[in-house]
N, C-alpha and C. Protein backbone atom coordinates (compact mmCIF):
# COMPACT_ATOMS: atom_id res chain seq x y z
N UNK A 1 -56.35 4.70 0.15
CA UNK A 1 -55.15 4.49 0.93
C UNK A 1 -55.52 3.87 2.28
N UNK A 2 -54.57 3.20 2.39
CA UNK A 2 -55.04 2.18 4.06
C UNK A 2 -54.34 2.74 5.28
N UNK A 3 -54.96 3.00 5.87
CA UNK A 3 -54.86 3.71 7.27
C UNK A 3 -53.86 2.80 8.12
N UNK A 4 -52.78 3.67 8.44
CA UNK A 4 -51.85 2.61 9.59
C UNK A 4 -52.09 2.14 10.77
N UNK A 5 -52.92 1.30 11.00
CA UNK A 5 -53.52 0.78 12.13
C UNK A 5 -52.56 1.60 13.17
N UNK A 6 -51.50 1.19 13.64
CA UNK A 6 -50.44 1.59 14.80
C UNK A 6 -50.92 3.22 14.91
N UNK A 7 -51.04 4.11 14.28
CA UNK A 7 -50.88 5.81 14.39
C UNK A 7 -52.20 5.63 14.79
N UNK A 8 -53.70 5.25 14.16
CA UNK A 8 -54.94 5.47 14.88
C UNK A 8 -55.09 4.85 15.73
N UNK A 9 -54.29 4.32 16.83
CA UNK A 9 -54.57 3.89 18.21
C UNK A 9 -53.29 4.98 18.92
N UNK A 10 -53.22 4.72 20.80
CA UNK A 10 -52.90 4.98 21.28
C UNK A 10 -51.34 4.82 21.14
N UNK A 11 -50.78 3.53 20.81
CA UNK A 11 -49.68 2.61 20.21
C UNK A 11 -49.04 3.61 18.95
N UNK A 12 -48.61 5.00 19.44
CA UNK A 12 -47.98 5.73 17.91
C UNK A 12 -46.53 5.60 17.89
N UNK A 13 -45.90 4.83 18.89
CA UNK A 13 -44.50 4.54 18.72
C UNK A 13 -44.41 2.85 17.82
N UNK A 14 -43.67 3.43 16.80
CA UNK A 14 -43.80 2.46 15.44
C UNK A 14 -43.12 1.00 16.30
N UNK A 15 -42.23 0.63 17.21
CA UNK A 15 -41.56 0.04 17.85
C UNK A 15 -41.84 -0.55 18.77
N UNK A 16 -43.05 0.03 19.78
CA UNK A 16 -43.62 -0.43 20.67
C UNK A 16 -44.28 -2.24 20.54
N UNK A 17 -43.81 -2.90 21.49
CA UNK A 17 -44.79 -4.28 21.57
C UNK A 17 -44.70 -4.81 22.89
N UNK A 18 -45.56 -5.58 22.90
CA UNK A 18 -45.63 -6.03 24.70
C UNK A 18 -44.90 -7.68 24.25
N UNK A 19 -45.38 -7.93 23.39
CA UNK A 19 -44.83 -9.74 23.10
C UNK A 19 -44.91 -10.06 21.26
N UNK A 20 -44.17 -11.01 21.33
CA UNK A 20 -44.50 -11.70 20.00
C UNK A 20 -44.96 -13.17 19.45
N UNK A 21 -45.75 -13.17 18.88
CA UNK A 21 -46.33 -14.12 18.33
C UNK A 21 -45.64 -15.08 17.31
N UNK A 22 -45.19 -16.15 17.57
CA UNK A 22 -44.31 -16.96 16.89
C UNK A 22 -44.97 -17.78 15.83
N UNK A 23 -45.34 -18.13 14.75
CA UNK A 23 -46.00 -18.63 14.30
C UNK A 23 -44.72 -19.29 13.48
N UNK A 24 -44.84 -21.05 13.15
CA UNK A 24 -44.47 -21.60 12.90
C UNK A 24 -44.96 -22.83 11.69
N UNK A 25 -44.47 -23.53 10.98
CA UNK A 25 -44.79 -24.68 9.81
C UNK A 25 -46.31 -24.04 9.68
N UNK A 26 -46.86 -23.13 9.63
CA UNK A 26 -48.13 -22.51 9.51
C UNK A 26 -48.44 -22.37 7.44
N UNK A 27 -49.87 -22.10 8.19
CA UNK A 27 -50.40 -22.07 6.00
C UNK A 27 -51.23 -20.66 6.12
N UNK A 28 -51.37 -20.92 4.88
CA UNK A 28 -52.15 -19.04 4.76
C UNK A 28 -53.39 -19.51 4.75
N UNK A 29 -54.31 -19.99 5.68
CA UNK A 29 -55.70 -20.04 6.18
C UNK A 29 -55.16 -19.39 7.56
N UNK A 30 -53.84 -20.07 8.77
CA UNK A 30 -54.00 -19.98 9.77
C UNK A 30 -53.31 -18.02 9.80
N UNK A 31 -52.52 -17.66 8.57
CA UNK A 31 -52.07 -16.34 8.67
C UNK A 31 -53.19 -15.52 8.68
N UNK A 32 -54.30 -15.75 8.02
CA UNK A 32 -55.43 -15.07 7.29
C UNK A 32 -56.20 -14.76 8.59
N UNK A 33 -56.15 -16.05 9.07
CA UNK A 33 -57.08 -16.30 10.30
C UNK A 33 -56.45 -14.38 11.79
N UNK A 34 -55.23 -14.95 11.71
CA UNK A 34 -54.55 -14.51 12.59
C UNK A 34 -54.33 -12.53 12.05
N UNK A 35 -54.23 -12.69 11.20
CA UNK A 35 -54.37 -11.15 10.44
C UNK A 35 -56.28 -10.54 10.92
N UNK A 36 -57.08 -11.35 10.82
CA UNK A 36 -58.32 -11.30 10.55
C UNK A 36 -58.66 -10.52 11.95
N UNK A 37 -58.32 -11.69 13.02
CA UNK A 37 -58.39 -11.32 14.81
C UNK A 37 -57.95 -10.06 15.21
N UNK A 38 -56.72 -9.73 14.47
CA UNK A 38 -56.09 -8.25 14.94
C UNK A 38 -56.86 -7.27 14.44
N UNK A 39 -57.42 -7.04 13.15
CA UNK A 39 -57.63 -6.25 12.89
C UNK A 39 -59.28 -6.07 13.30
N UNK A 40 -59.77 -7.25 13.56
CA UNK A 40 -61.09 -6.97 14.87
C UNK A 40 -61.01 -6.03 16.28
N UNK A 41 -59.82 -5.81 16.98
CA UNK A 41 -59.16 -5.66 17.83
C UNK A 41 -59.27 -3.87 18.22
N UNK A 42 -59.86 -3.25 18.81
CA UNK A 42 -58.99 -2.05 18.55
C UNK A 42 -57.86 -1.80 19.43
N UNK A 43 -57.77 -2.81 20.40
CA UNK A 43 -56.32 -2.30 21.64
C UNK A 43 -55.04 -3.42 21.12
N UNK A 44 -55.23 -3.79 20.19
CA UNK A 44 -54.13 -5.13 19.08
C UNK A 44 -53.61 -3.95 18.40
N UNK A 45 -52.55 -4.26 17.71
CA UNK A 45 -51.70 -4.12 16.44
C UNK A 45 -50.56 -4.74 16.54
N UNK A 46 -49.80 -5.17 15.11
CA UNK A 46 -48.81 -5.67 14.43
C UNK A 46 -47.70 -4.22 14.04
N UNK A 47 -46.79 -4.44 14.87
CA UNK A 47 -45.98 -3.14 15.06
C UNK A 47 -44.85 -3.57 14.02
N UNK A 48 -44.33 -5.26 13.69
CA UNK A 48 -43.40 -5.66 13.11
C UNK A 48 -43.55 -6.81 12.40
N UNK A 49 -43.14 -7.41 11.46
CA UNK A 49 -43.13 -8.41 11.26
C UNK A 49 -41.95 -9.34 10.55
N UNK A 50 -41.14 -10.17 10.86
CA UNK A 50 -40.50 -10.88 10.60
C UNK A 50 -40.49 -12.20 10.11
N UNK A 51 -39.69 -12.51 8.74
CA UNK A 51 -40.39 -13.74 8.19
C UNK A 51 -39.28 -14.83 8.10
N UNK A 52 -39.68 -15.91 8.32
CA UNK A 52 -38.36 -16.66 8.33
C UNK A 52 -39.19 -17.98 7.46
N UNK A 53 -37.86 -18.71 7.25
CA UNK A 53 -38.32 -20.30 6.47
C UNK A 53 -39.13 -20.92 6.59
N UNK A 54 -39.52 -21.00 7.67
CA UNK A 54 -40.70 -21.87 8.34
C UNK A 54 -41.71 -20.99 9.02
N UNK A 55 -41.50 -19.90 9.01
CA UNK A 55 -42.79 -19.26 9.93
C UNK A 55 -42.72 -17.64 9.65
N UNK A 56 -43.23 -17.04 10.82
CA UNK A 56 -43.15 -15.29 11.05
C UNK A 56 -43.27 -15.05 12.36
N UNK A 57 -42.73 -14.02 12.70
CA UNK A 57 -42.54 -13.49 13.91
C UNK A 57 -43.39 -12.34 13.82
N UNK A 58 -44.48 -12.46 14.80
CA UNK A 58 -45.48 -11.08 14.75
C UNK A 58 -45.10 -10.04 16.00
N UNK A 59 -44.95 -8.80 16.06
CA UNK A 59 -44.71 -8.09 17.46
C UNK A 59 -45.99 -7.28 17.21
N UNK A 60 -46.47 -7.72 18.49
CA UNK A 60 -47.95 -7.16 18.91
C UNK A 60 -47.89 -6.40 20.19
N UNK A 61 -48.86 -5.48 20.52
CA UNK A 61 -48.93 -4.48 21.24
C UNK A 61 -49.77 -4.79 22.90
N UNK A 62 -50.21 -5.74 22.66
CA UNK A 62 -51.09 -6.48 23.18
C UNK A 62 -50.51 -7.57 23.87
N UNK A 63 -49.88 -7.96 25.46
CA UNK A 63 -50.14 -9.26 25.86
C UNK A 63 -51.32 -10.42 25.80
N UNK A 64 -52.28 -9.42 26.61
CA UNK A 64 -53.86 -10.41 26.73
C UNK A 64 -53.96 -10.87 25.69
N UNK A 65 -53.88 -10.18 24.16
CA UNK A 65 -54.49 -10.96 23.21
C UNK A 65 -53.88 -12.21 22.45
N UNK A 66 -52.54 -11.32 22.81
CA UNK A 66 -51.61 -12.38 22.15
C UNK A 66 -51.67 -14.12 23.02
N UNK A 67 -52.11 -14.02 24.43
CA UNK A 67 -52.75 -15.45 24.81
C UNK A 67 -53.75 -15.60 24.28
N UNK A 68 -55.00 -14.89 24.24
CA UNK A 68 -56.48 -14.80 23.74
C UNK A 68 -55.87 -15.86 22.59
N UNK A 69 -55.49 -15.28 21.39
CA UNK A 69 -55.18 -15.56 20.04
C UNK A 69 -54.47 -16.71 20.12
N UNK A 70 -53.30 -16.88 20.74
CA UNK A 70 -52.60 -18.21 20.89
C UNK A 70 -53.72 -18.96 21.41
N UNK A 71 -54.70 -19.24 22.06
CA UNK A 71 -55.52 -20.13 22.65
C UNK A 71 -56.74 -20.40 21.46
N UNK A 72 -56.83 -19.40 20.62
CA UNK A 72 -58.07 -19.53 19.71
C UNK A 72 -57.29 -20.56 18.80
N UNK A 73 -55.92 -20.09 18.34
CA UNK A 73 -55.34 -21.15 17.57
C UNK A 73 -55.35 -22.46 17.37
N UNK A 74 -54.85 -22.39 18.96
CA UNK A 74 -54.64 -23.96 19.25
C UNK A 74 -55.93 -25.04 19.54
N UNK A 75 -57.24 -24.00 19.79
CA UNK A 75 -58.68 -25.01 19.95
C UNK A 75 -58.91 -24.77 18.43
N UNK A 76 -58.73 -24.13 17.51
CA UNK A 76 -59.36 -24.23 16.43
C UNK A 76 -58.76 -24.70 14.92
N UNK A 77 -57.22 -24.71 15.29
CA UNK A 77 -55.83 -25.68 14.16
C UNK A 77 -55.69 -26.55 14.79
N UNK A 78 -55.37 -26.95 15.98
CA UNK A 78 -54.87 -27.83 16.66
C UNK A 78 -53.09 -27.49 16.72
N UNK A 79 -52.77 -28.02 17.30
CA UNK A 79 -51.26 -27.87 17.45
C UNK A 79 -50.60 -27.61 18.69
N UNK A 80 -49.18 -27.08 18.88
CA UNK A 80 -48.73 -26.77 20.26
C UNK A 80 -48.50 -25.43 20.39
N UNK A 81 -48.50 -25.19 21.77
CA UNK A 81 -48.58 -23.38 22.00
C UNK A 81 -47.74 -23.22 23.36
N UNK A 82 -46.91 -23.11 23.43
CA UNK A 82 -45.83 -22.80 24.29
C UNK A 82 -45.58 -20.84 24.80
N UNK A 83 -46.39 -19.99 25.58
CA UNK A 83 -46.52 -19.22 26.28
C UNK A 83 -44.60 -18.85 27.06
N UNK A 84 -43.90 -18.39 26.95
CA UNK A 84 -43.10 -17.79 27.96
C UNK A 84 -43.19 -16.26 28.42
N UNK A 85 -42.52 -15.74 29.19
CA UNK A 85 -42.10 -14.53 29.99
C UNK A 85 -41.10 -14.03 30.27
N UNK A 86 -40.56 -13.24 29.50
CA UNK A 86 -39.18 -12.31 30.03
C UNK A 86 -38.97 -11.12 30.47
N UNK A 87 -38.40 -10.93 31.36
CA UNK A 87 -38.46 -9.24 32.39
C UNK A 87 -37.57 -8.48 31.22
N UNK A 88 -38.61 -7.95 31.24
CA UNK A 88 -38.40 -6.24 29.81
C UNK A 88 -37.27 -5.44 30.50
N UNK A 89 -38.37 -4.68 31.76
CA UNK A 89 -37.95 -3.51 32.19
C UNK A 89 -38.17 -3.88 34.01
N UNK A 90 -37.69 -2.74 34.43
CA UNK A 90 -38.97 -2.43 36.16
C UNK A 90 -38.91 -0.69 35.20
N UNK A 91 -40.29 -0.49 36.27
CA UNK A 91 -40.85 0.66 36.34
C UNK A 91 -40.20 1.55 37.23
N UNK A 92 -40.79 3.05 37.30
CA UNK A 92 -39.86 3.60 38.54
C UNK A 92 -40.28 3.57 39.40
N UNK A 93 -41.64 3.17 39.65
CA UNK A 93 -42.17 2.01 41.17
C UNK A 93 -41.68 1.26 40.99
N UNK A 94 -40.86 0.44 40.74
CA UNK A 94 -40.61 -0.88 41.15
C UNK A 94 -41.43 -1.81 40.65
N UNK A 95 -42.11 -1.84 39.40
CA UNK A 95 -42.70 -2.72 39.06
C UNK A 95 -42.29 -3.59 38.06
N UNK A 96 -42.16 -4.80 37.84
CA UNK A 96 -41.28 -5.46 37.08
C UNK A 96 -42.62 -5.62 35.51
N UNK A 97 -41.89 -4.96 34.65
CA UNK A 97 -42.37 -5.33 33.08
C UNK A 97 -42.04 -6.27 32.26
N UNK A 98 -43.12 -7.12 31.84
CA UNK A 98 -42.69 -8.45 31.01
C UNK A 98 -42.57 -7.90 29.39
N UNK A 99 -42.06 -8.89 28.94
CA UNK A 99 -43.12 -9.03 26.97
C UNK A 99 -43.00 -10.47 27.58
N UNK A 100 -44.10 -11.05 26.08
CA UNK A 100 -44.05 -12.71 26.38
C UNK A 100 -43.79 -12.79 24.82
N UNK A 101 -43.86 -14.11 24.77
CA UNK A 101 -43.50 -14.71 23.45
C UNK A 101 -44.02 -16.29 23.31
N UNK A 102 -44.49 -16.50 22.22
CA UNK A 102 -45.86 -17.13 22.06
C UNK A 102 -45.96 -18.02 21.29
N UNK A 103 -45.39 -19.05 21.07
CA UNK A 103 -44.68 -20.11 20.17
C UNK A 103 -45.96 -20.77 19.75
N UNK A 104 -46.99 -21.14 18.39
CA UNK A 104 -47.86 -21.64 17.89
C UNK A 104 -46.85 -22.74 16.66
N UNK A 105 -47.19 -24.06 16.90
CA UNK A 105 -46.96 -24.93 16.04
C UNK A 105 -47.65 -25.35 15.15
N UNK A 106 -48.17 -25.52 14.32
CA UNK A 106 -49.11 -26.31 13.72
C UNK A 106 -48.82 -27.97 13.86
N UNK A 107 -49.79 -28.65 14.21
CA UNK A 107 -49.54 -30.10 14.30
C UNK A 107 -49.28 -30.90 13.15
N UNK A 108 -48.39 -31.63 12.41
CA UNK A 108 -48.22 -32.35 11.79
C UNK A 108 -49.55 -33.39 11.21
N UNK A 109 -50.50 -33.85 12.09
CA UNK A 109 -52.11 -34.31 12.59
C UNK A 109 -53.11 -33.59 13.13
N UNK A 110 -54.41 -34.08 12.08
CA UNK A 110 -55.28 -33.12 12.32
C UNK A 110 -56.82 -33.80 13.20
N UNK A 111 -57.50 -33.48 13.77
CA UNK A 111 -58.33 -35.09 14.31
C UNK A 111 -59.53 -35.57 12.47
N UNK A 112 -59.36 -36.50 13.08
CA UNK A 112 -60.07 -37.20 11.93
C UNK A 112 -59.14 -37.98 11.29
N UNK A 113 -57.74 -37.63 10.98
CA UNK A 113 -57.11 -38.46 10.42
C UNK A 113 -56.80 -39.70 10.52
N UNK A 114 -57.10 -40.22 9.51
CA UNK A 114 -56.64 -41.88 9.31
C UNK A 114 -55.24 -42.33 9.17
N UNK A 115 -54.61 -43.19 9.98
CA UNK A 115 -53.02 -43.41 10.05
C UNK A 115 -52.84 -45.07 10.81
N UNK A 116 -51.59 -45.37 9.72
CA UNK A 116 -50.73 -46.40 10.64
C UNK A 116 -49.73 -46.05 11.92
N UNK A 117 -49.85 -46.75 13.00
CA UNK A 117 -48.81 -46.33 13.66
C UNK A 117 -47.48 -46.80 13.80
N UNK A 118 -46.56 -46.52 14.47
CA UNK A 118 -45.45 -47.72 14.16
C UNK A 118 -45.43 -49.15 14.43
N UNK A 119 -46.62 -49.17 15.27
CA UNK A 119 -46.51 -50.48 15.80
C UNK A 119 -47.80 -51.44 15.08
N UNK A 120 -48.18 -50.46 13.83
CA UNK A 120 -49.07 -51.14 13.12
C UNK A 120 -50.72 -51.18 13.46
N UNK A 121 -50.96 -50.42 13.98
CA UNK A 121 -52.48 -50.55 14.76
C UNK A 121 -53.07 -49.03 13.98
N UNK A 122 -54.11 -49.63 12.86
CA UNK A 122 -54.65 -48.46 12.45
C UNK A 122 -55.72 -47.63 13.01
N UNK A 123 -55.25 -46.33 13.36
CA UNK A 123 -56.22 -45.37 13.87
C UNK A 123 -56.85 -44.43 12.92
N UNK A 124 -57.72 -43.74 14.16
CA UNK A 124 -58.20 -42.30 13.72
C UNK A 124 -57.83 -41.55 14.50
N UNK A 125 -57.78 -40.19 14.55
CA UNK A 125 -57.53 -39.22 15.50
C UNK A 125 -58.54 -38.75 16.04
N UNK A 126 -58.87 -38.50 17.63
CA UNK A 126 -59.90 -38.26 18.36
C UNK A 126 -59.50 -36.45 18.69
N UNK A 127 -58.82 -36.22 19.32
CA UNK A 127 -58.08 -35.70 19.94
C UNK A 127 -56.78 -34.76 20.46
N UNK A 128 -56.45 -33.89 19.24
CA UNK A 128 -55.15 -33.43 20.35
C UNK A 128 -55.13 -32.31 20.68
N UNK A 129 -54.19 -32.50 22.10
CA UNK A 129 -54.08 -31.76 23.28
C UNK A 129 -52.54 -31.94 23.65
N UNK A 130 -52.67 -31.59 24.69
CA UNK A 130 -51.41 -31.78 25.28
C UNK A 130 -50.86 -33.90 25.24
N UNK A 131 -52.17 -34.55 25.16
CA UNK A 131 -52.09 -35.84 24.46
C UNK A 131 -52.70 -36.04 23.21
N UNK A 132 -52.86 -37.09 22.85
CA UNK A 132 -53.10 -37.40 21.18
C UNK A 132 -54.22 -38.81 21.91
N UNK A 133 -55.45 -38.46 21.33
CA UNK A 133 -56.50 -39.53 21.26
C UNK A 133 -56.78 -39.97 20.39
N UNK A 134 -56.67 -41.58 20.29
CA UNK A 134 -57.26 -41.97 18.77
C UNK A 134 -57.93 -42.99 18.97
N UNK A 135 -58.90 -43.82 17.85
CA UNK A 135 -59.08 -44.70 18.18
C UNK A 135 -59.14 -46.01 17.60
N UNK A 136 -58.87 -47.27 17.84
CA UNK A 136 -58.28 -48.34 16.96
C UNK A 136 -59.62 -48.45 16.29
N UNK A 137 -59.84 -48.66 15.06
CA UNK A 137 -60.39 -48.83 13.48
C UNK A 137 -60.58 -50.17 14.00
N UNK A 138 -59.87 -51.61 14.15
CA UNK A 138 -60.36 -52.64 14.00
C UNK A 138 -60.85 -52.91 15.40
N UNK A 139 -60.46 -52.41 16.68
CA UNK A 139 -61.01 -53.21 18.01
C UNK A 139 -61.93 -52.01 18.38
N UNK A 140 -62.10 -50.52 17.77
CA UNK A 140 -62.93 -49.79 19.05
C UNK A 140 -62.51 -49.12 20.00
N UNK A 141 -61.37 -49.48 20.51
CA UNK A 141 -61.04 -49.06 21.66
C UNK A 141 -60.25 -47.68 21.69
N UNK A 142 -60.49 -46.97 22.47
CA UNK A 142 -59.71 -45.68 22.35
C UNK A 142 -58.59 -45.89 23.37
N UNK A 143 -57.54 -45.33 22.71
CA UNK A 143 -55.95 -45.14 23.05
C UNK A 143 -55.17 -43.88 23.30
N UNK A 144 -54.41 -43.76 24.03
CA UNK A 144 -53.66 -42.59 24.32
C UNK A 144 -52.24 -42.83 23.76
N UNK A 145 -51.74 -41.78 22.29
CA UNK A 145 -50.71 -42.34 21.25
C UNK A 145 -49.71 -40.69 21.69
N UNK A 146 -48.50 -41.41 21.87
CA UNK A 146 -47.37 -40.57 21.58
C UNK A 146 -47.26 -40.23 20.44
N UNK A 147 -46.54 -38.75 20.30
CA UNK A 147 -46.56 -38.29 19.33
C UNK A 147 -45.54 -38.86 18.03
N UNK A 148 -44.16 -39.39 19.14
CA UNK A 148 -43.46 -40.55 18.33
C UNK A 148 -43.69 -41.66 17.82
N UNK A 149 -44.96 -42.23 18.14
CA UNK A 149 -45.54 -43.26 17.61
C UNK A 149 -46.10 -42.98 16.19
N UNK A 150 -46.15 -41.96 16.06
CA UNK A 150 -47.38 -42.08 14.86
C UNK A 150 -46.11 -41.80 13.46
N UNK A 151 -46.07 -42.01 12.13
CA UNK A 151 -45.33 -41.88 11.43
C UNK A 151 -45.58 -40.38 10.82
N UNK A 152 -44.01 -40.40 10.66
CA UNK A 152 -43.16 -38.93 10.30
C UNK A 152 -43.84 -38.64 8.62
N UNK A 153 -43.84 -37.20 8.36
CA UNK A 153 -44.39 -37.22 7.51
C UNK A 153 -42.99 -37.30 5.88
């Protein structure tokens, strides 16, 4: 029988989470991946989970990690990661309590890929970040490509 992660930590309120992890157009390498990290974790757990068409909604116990993890994502799938903050609670000091919420995209492009763009100039992918690096196949030259440029899948 498998031990309920949530009851052998400190975290014994089944409900409790500091933020959630949005995971989106995702595949079961990057779920596997992301299941894998938590349960490395001992101050992590998955208190909830919610599944929708395109993705899952993870509620984790954990702020720090849930950036930690959103950041491992995004250097190691590539994609976009959008971080927000919403006031939970205040304390009875006066201290204002967040959760965050943690939007992971998977990129449509992966680097290495070979592609036409719209404007016809065949690349590779160098690069993505908050920009897209590629570089032209027939001249050499490396380019900085919008994400609208490149064709829809």
């Amino acid at each position: 029988m498998e031990k309920n992660k949530i009851t052998d930590k400190k975290y014994a309120r089944p409900n409790y989470y500091q933020g959630i992890l949005q995971l989106r157009d995702i595949n079961d390498e990057i779920l596997s991946f992301v299941h894998n990290q938590i349960d490395r974790r001992e101050d992590a757990a998955i208190t909830k989970t919610v599944k929708f068409v395109n993705g899952v909604d993870l509620y984790i116990t954990s702020q720090k990690f849930i950036r930690i993890l959103g950041k491992k994502l995004k250097d190691s799938f590539g994609g976009e990661l959008n971080v927000t903050a919403k006031l939970h609670t205040r304390s009875k000091a006066g201290k204002d309590l967040f959760r965050i919420n943690a939007l992971f995209r998977l990129a449509k492009y992966r680097k290495g890929d070979k592609m036409m763009t719209r404007s016809g100039v065949e690349v590779r992918i160098i690069h993505i970040g908050k920009k897209i690096f590629a570089k032209d196949l027939r001249t050499g030259k490396r380019l900085i490509i919008k994400e609208s440029d490149l064709p829809r899948d």
